[in-house]
Protein backbone atom coordinates (compact mmCIF):
# COMPACT_ATOMS: atom_id res chain seq x y z
CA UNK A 1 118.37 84.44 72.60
CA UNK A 2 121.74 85.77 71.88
CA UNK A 3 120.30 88.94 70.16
CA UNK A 4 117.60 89.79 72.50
CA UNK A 5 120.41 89.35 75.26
CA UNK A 6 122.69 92.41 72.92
CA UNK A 7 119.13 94.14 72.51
CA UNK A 8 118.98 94.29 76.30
CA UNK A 9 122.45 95.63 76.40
CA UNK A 10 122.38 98.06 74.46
CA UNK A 11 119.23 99.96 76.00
CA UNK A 12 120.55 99.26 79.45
CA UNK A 13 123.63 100.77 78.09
CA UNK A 14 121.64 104.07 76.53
CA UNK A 15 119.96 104.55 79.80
CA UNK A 16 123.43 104.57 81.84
CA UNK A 17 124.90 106.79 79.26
CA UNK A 18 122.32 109.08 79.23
CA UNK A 19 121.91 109.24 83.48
CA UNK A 20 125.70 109.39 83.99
CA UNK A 21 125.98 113.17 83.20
CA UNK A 22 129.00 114.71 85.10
CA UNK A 23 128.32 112.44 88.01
CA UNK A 24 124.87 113.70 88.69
CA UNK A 25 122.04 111.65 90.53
CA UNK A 26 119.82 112.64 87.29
CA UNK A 27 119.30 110.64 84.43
CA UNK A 28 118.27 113.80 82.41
CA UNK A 29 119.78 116.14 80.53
CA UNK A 30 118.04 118.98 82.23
CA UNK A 31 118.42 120.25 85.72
CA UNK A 32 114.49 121.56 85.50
CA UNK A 33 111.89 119.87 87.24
CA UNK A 34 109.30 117.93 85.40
CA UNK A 35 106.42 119.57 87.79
CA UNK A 36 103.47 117.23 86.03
CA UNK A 37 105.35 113.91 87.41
CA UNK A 38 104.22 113.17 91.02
CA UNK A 39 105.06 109.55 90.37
CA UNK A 40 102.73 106.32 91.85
CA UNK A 41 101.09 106.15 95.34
CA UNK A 42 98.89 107.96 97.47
CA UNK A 43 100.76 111.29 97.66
CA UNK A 44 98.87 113.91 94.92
CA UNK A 45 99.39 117.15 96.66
CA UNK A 46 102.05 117.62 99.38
CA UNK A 47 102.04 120.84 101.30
CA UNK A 48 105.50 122.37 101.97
CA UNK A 49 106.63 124.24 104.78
CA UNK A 50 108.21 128.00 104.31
CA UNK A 51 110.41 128.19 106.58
CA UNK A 52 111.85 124.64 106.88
CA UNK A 53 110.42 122.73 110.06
CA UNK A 54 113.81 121.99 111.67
CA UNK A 55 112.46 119.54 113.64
CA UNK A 56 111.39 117.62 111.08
CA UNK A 57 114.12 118.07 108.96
CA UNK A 58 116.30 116.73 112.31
CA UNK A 59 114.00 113.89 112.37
CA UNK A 60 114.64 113.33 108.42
CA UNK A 61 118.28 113.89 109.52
CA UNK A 62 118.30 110.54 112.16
CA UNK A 63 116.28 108.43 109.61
CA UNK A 64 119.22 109.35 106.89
CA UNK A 65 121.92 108.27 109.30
CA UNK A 66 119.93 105.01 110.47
CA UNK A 67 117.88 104.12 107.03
CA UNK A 68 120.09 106.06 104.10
CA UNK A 69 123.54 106.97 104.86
CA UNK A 70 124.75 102.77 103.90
CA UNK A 71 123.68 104.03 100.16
CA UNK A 72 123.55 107.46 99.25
CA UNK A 73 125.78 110.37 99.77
CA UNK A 74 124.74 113.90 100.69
CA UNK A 75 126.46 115.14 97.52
CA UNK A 76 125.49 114.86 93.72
CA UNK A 77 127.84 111.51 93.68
CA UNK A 78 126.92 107.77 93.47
CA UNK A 79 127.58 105.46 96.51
CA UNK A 80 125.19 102.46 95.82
CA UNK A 81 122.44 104.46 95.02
CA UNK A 82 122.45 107.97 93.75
CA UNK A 83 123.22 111.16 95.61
CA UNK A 84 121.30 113.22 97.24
CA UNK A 85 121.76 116.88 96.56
CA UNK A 86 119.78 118.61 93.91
CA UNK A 87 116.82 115.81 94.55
CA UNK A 88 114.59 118.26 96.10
CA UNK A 89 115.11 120.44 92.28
CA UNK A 90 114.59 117.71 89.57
CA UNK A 91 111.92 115.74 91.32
CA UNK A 92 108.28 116.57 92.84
CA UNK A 93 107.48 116.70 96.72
CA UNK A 94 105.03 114.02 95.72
CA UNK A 95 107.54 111.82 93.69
CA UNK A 96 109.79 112.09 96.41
CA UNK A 97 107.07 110.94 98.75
CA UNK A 98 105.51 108.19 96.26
CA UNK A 99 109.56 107.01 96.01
CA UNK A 100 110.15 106.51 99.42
CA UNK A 101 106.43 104.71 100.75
CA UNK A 102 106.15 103.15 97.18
CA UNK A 103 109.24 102.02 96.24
CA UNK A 104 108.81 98.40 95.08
CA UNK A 105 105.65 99.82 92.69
CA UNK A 106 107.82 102.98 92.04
CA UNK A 107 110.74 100.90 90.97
CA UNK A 108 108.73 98.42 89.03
CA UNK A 109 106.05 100.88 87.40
CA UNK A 110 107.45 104.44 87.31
CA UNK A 111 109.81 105.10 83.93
CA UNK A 112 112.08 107.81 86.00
CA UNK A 113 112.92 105.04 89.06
CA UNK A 114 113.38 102.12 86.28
CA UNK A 115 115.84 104.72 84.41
CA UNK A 116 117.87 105.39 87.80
CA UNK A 117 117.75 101.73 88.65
CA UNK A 118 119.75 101.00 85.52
CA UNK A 119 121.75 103.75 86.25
CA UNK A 120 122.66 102.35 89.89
CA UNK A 121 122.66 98.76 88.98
CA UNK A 122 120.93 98.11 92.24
CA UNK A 123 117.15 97.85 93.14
CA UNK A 124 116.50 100.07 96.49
CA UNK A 125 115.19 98.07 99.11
CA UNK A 126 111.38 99.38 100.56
CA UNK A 127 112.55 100.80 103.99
CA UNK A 128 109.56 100.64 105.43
CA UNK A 129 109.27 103.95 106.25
CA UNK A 130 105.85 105.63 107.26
CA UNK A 131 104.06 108.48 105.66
CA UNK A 132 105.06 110.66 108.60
CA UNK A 133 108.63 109.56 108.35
CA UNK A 134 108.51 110.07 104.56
CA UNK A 135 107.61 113.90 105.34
CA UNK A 136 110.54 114.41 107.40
CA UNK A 137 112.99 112.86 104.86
CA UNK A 138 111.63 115.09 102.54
CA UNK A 139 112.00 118.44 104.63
CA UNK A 140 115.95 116.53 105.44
CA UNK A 141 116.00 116.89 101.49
CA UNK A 142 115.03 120.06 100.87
CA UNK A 143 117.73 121.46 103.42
CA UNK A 144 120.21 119.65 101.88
CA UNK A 145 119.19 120.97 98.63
CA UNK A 146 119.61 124.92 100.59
CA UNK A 147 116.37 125.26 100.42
CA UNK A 148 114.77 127.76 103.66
């Protein structure tokens, strides 16, 4: 028991190592985006908009203040979960979208959540947001992120 216990440890240790990279959100060593990893759920092909909706992305805005702002910063730095900016650059529309509707299958299932669970030492709780609501967290995201 006591070496499967310092097993445990150490990979949990590895993982935090590896995702604590100049106090980044990302548990990678790269800043590219792995396009071929849309994560689990429903969400397979998610349309952007060019330009930004702003009134979605002031929709995404309210949910962040009412749903998101307890947790996560709009910066690259850790609160309780990780920060925001750059999310919108190392992960897929669709992750971002299977993340937020999926999250208890994401978190349990999906190697990339698992790795930034370890990394946050806390297990995001589903917030029960809708697909619609999802979309305009994800347009919030992308402005963060500068995107236009």
């Amino acid at each position: 028991m006591k070496n499967k216990f310092f097993s445990v440890l150490v990979v949990c240790t590895l993982f935090f190592v590896a995702g604590c990279n100049n106090n980044t959100s990302d548990n990678s060593n790269s800043n590219q985006k792995d396009t071929t990893d849309k994560g689990i759920g429903k969400f397979k092909d998610v349309k952007l908009n060019h330009p930004l909706d702003e009134g979605m992305v002031a929709k995404g805005e309210g949910i962040f203040n009412a749903k998101c702002i307890a947790c996560h910063k709009l910066t690259n730095e850790k609160l309780v979960g990780p920060g925001f900016k750059g999310v919108s650059d190392k992960r897929t529309p669709e992750w971002i979208m299977n993340f937020i509707t999926n999250t208890n299958v994401m978190l349990d299932s999906d190697l990339v959540a698992q790795q930034l669970m370890v990394v946050c030492l806390s297990r995001m709780p589903n917030q029960n947001l809708s697909d619609e609501e999802a979309r305009h967290m994800l347009e919030f995201i992308r402005k963060n992120d500068g995107k236009n």
